[in-house]
N, C-alpha and C. Protein backbone atom coordinates (compact mmCIF):
# COMPACT_ATOMS: atom_id res chain seq x y z
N UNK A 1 -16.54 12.24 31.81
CA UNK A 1 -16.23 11.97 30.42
C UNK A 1 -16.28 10.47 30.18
N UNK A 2 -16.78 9.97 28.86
CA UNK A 2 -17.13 8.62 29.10
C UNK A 2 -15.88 7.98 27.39
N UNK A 3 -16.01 6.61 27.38
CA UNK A 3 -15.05 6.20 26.62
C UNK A 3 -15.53 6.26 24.79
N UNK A 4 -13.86 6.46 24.22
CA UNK A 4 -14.72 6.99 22.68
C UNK A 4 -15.27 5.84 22.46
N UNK A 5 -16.42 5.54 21.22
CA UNK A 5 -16.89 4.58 20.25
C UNK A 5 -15.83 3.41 20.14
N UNK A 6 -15.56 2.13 20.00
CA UNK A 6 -14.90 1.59 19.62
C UNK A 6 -14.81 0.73 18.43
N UNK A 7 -16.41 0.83 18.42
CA UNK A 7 -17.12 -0.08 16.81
C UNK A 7 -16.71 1.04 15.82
N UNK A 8 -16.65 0.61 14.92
CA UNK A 8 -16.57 1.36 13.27
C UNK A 8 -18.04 1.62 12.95
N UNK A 9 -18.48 2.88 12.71
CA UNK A 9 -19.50 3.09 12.35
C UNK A 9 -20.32 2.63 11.01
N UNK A 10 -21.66 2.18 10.80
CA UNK A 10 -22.27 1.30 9.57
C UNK A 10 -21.71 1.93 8.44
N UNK A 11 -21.65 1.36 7.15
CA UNK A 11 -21.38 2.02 5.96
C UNK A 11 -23.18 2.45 5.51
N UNK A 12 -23.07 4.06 4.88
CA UNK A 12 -24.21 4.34 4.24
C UNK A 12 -23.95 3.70 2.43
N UNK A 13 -25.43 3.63 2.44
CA UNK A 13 -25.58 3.13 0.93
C UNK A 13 -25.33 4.17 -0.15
N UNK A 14 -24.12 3.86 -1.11
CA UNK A 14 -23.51 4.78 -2.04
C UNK A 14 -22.30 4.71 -2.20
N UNK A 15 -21.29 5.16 -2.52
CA UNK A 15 -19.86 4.78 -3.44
C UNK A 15 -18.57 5.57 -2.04
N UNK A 16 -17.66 5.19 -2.22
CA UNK A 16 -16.65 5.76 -1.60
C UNK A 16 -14.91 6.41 -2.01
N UNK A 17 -14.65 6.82 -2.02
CA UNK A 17 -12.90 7.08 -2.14
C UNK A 17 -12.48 7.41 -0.88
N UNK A 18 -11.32 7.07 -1.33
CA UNK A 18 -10.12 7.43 -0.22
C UNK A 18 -8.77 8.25 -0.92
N UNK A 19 -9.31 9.38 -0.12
CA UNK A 19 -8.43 10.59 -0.79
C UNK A 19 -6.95 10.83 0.55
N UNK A 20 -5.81 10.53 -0.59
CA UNK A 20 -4.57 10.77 0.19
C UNK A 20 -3.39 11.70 -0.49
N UNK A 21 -2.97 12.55 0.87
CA UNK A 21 -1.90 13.32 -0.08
C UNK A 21 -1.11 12.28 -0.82
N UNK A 22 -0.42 12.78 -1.79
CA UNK A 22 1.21 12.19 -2.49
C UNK A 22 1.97 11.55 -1.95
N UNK A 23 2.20 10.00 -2.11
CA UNK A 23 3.53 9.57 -0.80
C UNK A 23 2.88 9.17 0.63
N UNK A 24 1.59 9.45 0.58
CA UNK A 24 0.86 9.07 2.32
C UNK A 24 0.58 7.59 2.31
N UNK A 25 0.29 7.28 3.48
CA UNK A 25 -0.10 6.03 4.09
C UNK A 25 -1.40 6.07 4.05
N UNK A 26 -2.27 7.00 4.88
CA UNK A 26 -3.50 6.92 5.29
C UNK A 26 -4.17 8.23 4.57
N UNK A 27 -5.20 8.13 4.42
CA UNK A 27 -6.49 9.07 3.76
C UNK A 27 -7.57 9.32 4.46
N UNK A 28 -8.55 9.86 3.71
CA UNK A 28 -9.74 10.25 3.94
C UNK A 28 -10.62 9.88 3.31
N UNK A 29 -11.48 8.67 3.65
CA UNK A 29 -13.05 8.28 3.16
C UNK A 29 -13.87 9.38 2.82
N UNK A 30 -14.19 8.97 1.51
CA UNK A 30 -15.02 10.59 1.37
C UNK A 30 -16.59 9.55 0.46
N UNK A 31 -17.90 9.93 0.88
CA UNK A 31 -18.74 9.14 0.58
C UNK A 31 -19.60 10.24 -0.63
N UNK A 32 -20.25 9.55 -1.67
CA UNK A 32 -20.63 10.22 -2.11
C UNK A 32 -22.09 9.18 -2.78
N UNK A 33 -23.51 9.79 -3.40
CA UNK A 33 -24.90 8.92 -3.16
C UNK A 33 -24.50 8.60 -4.25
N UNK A 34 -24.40 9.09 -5.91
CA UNK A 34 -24.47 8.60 -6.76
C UNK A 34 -23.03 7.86 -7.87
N UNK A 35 -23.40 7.44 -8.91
CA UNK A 35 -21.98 6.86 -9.27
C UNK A 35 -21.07 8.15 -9.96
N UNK A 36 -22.20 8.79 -10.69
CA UNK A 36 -21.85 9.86 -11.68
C UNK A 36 -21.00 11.21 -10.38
N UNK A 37 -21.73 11.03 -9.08
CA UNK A 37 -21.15 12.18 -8.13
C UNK A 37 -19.81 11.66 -7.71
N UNK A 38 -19.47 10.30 -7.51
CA UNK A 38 -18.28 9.54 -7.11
C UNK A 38 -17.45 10.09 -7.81
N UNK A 39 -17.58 9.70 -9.68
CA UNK A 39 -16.33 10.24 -10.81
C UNK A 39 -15.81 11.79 -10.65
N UNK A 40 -16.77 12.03 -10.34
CA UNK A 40 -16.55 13.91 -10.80
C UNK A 40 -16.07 14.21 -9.74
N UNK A 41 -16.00 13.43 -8.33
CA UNK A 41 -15.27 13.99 -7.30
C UNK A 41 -13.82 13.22 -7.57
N UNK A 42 -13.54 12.42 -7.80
CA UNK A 42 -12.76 11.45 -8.08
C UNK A 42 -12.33 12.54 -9.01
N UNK A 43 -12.58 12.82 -10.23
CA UNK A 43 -11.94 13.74 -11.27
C UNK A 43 -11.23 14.78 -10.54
N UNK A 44 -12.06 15.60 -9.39
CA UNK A 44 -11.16 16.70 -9.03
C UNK A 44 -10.33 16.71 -8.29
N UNK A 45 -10.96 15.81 -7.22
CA UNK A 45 -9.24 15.42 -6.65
C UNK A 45 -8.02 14.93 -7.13
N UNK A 46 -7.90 13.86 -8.00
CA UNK A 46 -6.89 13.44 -8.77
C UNK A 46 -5.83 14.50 -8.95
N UNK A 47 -6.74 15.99 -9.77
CA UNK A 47 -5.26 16.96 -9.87
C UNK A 47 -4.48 17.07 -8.57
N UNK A 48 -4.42 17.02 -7.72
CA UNK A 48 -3.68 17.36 -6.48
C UNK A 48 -3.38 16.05 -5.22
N UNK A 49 -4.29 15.24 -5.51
CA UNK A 49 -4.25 14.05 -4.45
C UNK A 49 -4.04 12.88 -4.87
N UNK A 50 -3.46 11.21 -4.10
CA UNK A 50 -3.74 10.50 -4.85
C UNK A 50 -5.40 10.11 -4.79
N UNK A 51 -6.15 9.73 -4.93
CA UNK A 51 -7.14 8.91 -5.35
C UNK A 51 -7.73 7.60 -5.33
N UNK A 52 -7.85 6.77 -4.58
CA UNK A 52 -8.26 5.08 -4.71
C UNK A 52 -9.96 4.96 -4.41
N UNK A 53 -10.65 4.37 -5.38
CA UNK A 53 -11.53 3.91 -5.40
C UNK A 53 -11.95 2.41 -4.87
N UNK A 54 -12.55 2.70 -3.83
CA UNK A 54 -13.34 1.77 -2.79
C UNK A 54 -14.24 0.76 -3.11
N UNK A 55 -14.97 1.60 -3.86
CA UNK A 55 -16.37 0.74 -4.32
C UNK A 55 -17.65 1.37 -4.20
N UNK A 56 -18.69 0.30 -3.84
CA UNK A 56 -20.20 0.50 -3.62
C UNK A 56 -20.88 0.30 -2.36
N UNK A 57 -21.39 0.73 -1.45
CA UNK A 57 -21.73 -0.10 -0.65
C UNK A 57 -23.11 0.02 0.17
N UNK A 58 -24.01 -1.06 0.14
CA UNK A 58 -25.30 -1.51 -0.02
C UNK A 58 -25.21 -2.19 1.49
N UNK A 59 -26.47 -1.47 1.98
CA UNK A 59 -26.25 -2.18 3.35
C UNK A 59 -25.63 -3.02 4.07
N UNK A 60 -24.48 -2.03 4.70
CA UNK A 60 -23.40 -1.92 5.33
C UNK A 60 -22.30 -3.04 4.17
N UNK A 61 -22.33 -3.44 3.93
CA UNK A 61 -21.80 -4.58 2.77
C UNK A 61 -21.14 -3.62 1.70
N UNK A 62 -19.81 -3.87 1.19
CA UNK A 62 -19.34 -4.03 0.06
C UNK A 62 -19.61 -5.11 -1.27
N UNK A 63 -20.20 -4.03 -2.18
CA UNK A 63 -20.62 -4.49 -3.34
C UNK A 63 -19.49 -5.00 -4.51
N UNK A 64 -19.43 -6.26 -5.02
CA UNK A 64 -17.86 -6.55 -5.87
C UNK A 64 -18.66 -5.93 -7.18
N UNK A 65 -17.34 -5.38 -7.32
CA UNK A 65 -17.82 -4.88 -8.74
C UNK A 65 -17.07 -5.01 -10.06
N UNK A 66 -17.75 -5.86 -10.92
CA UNK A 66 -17.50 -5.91 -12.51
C UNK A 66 -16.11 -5.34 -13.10
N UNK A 67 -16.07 -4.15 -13.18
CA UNK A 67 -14.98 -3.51 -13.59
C UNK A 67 -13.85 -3.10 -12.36
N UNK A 68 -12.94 -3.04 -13.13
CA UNK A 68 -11.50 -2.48 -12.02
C UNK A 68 -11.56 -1.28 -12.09
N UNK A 69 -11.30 -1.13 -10.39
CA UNK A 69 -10.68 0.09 -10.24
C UNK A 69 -9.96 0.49 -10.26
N UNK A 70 -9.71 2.08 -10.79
CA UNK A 70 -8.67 2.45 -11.34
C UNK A 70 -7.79 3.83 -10.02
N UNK A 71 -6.80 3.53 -9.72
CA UNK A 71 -6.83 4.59 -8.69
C UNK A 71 -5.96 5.85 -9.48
N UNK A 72 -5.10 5.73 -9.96
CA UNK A 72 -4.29 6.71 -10.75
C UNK A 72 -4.19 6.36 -12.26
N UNK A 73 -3.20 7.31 -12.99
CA UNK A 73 -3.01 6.94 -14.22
C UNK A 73 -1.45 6.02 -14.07
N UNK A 74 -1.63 5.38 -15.62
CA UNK A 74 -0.34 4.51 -15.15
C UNK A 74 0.97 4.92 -15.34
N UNK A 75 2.07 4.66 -14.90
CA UNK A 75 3.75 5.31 -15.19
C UNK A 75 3.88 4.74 -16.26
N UNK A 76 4.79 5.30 -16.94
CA UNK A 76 5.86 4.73 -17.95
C UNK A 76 6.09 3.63 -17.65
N UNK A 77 6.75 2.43 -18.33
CA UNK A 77 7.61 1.75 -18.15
C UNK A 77 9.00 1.38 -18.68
N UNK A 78 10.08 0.94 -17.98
CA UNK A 78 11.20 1.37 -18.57
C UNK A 78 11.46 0.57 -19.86
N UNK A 79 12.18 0.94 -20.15
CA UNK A 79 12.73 0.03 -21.53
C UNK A 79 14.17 -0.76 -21.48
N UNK A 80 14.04 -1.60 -21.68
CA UNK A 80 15.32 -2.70 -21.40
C UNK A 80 15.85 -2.83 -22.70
N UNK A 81 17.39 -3.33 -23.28
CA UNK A 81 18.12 -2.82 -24.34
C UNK A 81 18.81 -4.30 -24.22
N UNK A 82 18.39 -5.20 -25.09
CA UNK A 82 19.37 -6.89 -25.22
C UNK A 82 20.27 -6.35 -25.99
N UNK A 83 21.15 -7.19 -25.28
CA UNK A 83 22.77 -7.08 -25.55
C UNK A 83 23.13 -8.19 -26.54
C-alpha cells in the first residue's frame, strides 16, 4: 500500500460552492461548468443547506469577481429603543 496524495488536486475551469449543513464548519466543494448551472444549484441547495459561493476558476487560478457574493439571505436586525 503506498502513501495518500498530499498535493491538492488542480482546480477545473468553471464555478464552485461549498455546500454545508446548518451550524457546520466544513463542506463540500461542489463544481459546476456554467454560471447559469452554478445559480440553479446554488438555488436548490439553499432550501436545506447553508450555501457559500467560491467563485470562478480559470486555470487552476481563482478569478476576482466584480460582484459580491452572496452566501445566504440576510437576518433581521435588531432594533435599539433611545432612552
Amino acid at each position: 500500500m503506498g502513501r495518500p496524495p498530499t498535493r491538492p488536486k488542480p482546480l477545473r475551469d468553471g464555478y464552485y460552492l461549498d455546500i454545508r449543513n446548518k451550524g457546520s464548519n466544513s463542506g463540500v466543494k461542489i463544481f459546476r461548468e456554467t454560471l447559469e448551472e452554478m445559480e440553479e444549484a446554488a438555488k436548490t441547495y439553499r432550501k436545506s443547506k447553508d450555501v457559500i459561493v467560491l467563485g470562478e476558476s480559470k486555470n487552476g487560478e481563482w478569478v476576482k469577481d466584480k460582484k459580491p457574493k452572496v452566501a445566504k439571505a440576510p437576518k433581521a436586525k435588531a432594533e435599539t429603543k433611545d432612552k
